[in-house]
PDB file of N, CA and C in Angstrom:
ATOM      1  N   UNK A   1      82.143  76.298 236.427  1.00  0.00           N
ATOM      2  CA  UNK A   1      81.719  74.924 236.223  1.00  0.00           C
ATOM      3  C   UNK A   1      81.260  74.288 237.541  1.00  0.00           C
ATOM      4  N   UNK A   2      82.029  74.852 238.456  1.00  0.00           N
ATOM      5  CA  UNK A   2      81.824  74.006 239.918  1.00  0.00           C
ATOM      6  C   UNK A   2      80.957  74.951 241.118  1.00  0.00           C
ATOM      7  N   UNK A   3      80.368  76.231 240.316  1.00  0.00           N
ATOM      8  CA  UNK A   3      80.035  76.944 241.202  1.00  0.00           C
ATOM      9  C   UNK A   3      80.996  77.656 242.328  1.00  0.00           C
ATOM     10  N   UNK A   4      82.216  77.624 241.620  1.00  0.00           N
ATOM     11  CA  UNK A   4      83.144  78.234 243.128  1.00  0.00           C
ATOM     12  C   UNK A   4      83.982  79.366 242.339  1.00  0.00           C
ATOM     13  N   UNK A   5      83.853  80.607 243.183  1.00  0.00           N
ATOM     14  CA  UNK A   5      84.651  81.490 241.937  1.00  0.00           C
ATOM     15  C   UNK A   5      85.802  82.231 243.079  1.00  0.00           C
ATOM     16  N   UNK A   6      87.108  82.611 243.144  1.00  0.00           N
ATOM     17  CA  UNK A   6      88.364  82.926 243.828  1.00  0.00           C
ATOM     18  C   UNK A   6      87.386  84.426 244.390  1.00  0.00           C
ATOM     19  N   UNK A   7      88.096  84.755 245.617  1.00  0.00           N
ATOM     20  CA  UNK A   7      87.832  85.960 245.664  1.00  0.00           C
ATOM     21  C   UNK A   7      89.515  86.564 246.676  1.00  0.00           C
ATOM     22  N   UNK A   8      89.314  87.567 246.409  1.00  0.00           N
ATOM     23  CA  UNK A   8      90.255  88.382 247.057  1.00  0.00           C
ATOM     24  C   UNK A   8      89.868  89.675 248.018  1.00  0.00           C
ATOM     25  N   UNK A   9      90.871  89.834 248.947  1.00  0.00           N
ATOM     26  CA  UNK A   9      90.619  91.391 249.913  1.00  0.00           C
ATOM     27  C   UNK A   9      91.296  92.329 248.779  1.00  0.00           C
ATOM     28  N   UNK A  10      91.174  93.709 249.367  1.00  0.00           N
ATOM     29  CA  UNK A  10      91.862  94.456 248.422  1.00  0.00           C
ATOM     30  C   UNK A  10      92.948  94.713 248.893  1.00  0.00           C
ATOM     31  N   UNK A  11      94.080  95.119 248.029  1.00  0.00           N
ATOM     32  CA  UNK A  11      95.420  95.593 248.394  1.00  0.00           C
ATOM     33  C   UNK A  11      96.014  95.977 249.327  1.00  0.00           C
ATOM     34  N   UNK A  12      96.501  95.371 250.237  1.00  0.00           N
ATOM     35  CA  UNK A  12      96.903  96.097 252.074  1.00  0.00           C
ATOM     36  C   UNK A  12      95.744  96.536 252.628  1.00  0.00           C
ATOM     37  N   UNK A  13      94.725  95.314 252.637  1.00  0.00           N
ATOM     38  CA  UNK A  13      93.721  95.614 253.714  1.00  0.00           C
ATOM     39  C   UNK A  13      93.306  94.228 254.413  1.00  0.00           C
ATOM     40  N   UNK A  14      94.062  94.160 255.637  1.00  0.00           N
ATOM     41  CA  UNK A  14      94.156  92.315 255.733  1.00  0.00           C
ATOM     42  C   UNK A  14      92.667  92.248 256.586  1.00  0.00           C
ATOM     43  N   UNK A  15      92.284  93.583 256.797  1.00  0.00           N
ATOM     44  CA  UNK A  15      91.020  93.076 257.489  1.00  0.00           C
ATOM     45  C   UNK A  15      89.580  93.072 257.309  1.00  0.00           C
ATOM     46  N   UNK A  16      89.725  92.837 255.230  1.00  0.00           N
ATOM     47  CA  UNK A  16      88.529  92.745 254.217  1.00  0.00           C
ATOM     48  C   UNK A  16      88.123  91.595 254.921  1.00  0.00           C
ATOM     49  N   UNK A  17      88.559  90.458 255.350  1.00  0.00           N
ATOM     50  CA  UNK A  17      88.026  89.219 255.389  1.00  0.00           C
ATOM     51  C   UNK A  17      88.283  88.402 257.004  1.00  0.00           C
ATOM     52  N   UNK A  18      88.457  89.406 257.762  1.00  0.00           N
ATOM     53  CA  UNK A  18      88.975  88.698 258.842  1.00  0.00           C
ATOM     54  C   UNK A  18      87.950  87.997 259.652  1.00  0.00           C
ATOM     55  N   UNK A  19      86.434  88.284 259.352  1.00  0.00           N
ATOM     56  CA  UNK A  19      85.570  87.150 259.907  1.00  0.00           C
ATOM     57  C   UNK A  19      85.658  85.991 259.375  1.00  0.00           C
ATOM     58  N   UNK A  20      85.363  85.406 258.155  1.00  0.00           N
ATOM     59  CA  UNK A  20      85.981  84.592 257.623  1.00  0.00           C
ATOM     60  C   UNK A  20      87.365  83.546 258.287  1.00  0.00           C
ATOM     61  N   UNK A  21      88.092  84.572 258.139  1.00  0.00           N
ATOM     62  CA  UNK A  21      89.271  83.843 258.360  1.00  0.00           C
ATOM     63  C   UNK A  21      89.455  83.332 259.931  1.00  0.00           C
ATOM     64  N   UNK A  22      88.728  84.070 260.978  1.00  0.00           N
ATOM     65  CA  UNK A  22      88.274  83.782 261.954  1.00  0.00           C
ATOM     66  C   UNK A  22      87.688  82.095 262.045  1.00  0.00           C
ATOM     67  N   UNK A  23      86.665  82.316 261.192  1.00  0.00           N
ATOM     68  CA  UNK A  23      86.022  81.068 261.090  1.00  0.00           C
ATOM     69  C   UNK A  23      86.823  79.807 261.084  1.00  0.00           C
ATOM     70  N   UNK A  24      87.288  79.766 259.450  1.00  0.00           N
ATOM     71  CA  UNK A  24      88.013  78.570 258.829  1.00  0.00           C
ATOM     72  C   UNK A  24      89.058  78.373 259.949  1.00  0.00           C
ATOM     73  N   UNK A  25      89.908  79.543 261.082  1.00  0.00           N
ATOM     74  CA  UNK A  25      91.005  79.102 261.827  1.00  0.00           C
ATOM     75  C   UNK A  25      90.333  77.869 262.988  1.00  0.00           C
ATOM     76  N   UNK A  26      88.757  78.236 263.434  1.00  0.00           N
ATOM     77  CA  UNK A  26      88.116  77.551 264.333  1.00  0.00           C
ATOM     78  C   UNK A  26      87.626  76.311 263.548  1.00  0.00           C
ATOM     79  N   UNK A  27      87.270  76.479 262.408  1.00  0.00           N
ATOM     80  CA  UNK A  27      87.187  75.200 261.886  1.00  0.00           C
ATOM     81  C   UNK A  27      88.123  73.982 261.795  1.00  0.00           C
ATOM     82  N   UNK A  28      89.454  74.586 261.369  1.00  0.00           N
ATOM     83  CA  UNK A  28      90.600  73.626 261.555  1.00  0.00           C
ATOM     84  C   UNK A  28      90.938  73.619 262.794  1.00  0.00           C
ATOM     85  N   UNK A  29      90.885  74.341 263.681  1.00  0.00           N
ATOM     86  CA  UNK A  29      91.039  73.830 265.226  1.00  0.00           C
ATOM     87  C   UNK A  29      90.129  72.670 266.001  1.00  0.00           C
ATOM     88  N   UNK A  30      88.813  73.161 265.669  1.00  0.00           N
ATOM     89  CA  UNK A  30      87.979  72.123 266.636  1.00  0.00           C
ATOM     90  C   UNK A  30      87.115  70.839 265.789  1.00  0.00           C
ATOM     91  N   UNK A  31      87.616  71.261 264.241  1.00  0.00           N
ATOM     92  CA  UNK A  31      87.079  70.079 263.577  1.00  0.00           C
ATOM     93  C   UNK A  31      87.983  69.448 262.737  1.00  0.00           C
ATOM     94  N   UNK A  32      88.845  70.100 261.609  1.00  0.00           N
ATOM     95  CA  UNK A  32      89.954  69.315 261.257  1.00  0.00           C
ATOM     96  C   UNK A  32      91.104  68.716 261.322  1.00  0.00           C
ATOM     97  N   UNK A  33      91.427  69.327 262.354  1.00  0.00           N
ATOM     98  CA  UNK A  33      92.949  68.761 263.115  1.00  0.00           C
ATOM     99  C   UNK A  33      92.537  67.701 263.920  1.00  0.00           C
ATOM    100  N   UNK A  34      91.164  67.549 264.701  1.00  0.00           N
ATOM    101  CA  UNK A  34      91.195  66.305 265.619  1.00  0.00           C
ATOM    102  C   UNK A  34      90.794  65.061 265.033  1.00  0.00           C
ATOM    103  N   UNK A  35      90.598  65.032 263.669  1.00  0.00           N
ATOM    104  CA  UNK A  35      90.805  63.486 263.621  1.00  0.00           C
ATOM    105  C   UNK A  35      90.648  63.674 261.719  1.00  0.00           C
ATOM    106  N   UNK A  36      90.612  62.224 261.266  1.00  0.00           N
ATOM    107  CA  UNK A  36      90.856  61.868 260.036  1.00  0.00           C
ATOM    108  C   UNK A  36      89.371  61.158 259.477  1.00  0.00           C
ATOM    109  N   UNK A  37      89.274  62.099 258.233  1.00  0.00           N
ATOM    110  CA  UNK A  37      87.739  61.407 257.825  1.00  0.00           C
ATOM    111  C   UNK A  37      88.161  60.253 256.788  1.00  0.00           C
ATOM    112  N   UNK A  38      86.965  59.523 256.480  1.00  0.00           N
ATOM    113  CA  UNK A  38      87.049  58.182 256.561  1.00  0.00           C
ATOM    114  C   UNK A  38      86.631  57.833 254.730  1.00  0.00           C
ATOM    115  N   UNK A  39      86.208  59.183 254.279  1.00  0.00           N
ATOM    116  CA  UNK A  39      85.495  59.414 252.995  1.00  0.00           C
ATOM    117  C   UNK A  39      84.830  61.027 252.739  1.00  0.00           C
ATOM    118  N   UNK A  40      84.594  61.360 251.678  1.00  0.00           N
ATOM    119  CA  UNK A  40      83.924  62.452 251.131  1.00  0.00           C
ATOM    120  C   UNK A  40      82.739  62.859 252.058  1.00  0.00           C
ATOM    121  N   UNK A  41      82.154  61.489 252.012  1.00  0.00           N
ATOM    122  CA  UNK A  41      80.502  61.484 252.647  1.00  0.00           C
ATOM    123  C   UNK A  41      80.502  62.369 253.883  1.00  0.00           C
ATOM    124  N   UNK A  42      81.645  61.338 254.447  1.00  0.00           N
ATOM    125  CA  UNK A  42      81.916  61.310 256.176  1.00  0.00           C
ATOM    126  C   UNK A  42      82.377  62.905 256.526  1.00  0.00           C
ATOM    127  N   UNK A  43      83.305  63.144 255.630  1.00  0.00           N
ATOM    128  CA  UNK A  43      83.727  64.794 255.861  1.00  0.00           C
ATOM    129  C   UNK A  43      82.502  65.763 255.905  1.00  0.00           C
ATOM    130  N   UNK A  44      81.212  65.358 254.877  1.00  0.00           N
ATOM    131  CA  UNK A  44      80.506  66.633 254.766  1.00  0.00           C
ATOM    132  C   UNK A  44      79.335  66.426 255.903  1.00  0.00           C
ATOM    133  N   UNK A  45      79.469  65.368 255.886  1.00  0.00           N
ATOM    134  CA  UNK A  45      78.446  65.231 257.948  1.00  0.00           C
ATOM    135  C   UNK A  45      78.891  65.789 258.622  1.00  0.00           C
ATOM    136  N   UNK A  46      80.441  65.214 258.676  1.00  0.00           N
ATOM    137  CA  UNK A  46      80.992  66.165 259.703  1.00  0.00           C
ATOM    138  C   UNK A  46      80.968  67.776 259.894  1.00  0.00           C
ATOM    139  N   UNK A  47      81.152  68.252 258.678  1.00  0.00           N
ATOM    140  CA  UNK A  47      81.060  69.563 258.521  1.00  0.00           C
ATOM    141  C   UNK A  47      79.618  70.147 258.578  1.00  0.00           C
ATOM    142  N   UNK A  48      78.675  69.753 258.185  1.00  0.00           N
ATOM    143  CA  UNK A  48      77.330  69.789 258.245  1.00  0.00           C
ATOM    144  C   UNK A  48      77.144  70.387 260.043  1.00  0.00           C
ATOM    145  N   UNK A  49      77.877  69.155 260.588  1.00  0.00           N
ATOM    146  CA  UNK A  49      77.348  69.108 262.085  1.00  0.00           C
ATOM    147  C   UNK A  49      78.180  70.142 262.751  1.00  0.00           C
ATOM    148  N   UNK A  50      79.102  70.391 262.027  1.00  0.00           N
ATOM    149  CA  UNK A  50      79.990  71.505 262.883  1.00  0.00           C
ATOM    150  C   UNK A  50      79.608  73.269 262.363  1.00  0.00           C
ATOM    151  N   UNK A  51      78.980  72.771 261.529  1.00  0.00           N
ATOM    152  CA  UNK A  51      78.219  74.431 260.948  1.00  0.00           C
ATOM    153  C   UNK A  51      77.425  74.721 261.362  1.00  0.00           C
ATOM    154  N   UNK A  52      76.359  73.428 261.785  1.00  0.00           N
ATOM    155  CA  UNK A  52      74.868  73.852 262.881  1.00  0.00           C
ATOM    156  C   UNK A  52      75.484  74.016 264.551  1.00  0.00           C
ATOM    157  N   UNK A  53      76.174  73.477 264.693  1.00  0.00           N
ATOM    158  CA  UNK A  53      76.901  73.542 266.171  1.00  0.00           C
ATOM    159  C   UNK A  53      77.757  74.992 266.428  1.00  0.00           C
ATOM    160  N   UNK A  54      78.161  75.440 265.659  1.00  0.00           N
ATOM    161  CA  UNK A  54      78.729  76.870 265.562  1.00  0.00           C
ATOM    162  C   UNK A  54      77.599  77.646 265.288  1.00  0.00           C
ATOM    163  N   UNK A  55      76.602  77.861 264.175  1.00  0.00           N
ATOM    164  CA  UNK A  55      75.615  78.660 264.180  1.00  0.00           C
ATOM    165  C   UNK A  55      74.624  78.455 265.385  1.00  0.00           C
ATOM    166  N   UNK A  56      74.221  77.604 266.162  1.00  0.00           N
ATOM    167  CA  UNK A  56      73.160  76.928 267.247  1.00  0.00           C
ATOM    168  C   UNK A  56      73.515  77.187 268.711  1.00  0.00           C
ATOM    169  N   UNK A  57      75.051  76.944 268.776  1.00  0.00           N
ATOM    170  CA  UNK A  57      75.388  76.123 269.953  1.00  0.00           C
ATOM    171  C   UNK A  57      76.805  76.904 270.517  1.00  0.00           C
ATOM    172  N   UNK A  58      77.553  76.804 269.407  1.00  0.00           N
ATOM    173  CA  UNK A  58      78.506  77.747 270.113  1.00  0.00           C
ATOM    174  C   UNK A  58      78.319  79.203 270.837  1.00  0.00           C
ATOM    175  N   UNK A  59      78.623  79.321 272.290  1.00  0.00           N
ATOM    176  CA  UNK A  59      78.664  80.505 272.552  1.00  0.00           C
ATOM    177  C   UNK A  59      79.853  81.505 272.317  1.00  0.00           C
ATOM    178  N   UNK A  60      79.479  82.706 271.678  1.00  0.00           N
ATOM    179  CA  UNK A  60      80.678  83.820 271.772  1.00  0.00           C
ATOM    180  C   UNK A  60      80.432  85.121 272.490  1.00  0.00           C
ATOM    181  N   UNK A  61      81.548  85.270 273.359  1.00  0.00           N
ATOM    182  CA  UNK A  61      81.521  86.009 274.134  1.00  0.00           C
ATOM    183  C   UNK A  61      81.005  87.726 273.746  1.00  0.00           C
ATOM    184  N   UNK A  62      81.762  87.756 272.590  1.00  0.00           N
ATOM    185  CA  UNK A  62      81.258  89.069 271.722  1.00  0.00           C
ATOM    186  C   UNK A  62      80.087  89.396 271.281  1.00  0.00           C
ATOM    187  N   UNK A  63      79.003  88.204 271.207  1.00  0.00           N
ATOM    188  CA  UNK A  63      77.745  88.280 271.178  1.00  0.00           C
ATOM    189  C   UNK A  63      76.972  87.848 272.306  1.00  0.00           C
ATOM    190  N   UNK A  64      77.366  88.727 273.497  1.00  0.00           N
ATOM    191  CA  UNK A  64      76.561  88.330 274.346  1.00  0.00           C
ATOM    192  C   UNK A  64      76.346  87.334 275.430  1.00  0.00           C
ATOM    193  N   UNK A  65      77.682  86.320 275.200  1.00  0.00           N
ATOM    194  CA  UNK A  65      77.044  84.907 275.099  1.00  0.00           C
ATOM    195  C   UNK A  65      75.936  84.431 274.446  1.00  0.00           C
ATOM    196  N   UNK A  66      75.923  84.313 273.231  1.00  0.00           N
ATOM    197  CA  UNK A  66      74.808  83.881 272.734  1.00  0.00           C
ATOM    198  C   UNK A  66      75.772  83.225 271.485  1.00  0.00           C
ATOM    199  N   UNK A  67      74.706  82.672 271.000  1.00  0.00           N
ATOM    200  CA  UNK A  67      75.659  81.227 269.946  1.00  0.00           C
ATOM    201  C   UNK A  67      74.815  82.868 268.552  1.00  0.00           C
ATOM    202  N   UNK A  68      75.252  82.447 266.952  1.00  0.00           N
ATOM    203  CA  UNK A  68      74.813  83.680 266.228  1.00  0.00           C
ATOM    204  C   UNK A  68      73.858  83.407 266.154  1.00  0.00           C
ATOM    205  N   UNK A  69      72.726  82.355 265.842  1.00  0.00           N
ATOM    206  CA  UNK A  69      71.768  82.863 265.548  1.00  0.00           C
ATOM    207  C   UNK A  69      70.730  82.868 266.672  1.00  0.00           C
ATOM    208  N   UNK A  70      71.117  82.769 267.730  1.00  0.00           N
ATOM    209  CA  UNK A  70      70.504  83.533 268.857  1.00  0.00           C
ATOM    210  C   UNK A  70      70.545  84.860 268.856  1.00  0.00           C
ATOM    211  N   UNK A  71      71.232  85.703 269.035  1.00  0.00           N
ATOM    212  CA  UNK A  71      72.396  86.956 268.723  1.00  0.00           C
ATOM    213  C   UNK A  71      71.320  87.674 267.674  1.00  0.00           C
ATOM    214  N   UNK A  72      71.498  87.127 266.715  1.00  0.00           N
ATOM    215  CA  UNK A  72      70.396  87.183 265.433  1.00  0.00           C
ATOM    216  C   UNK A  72      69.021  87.464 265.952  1.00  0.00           C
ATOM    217  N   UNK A  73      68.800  86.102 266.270  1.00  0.00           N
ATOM    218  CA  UNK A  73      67.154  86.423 266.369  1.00  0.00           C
ATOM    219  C   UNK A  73      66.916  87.715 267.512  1.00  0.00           C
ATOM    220  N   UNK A  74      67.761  87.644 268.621  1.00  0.00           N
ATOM    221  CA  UNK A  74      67.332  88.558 269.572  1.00  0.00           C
ATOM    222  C   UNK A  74      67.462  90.000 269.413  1.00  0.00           C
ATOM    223  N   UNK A  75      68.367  90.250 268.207  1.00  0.00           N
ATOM    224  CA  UNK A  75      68.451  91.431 267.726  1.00  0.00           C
ATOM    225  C   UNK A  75      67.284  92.076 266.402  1.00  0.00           C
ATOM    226  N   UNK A  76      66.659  90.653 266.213  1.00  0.00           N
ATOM    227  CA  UNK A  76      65.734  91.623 265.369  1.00  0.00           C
ATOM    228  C   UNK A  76      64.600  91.880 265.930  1.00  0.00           C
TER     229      UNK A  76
END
């Protein structure tokens, strides 16, 4: 109905999903724990801006220093 369907790793394999889970831990570190949104709206700006700022802007060391879709482009 909502477009969202459960998913799971498989059975004793904790590291089906560990990019992921990577993610969402940096998400609640550098965007949800530091402050309190104000409305629905306000949350998905926020998140908006923290998804282009991680795909754009963040550098990771594992890629190079390069934010991903730098990483990306320079690899194709």
């Amino acid at each position: 109905e909502k477009g969202i369907s459960q998913s799971m790793s498989r059975k004793g394999n904790c590291l089906d999903n560990a990019v992921m889970e990577n993610f969402f831990g940096l998400l609640k570190s550098e965007l949800l724990y530091l402050q309190k949104f104000e409305s629905v709206d306000h949350f998905r700006k926020e998140l908006e801006e923290y998804i282009n700022y991680y795909n754009n802007k963040r550098i990771k060391t594992a890629l190079n220093n390069m934010s991903p879709v730098q990483y990306r482009t320079h690899a194709i």
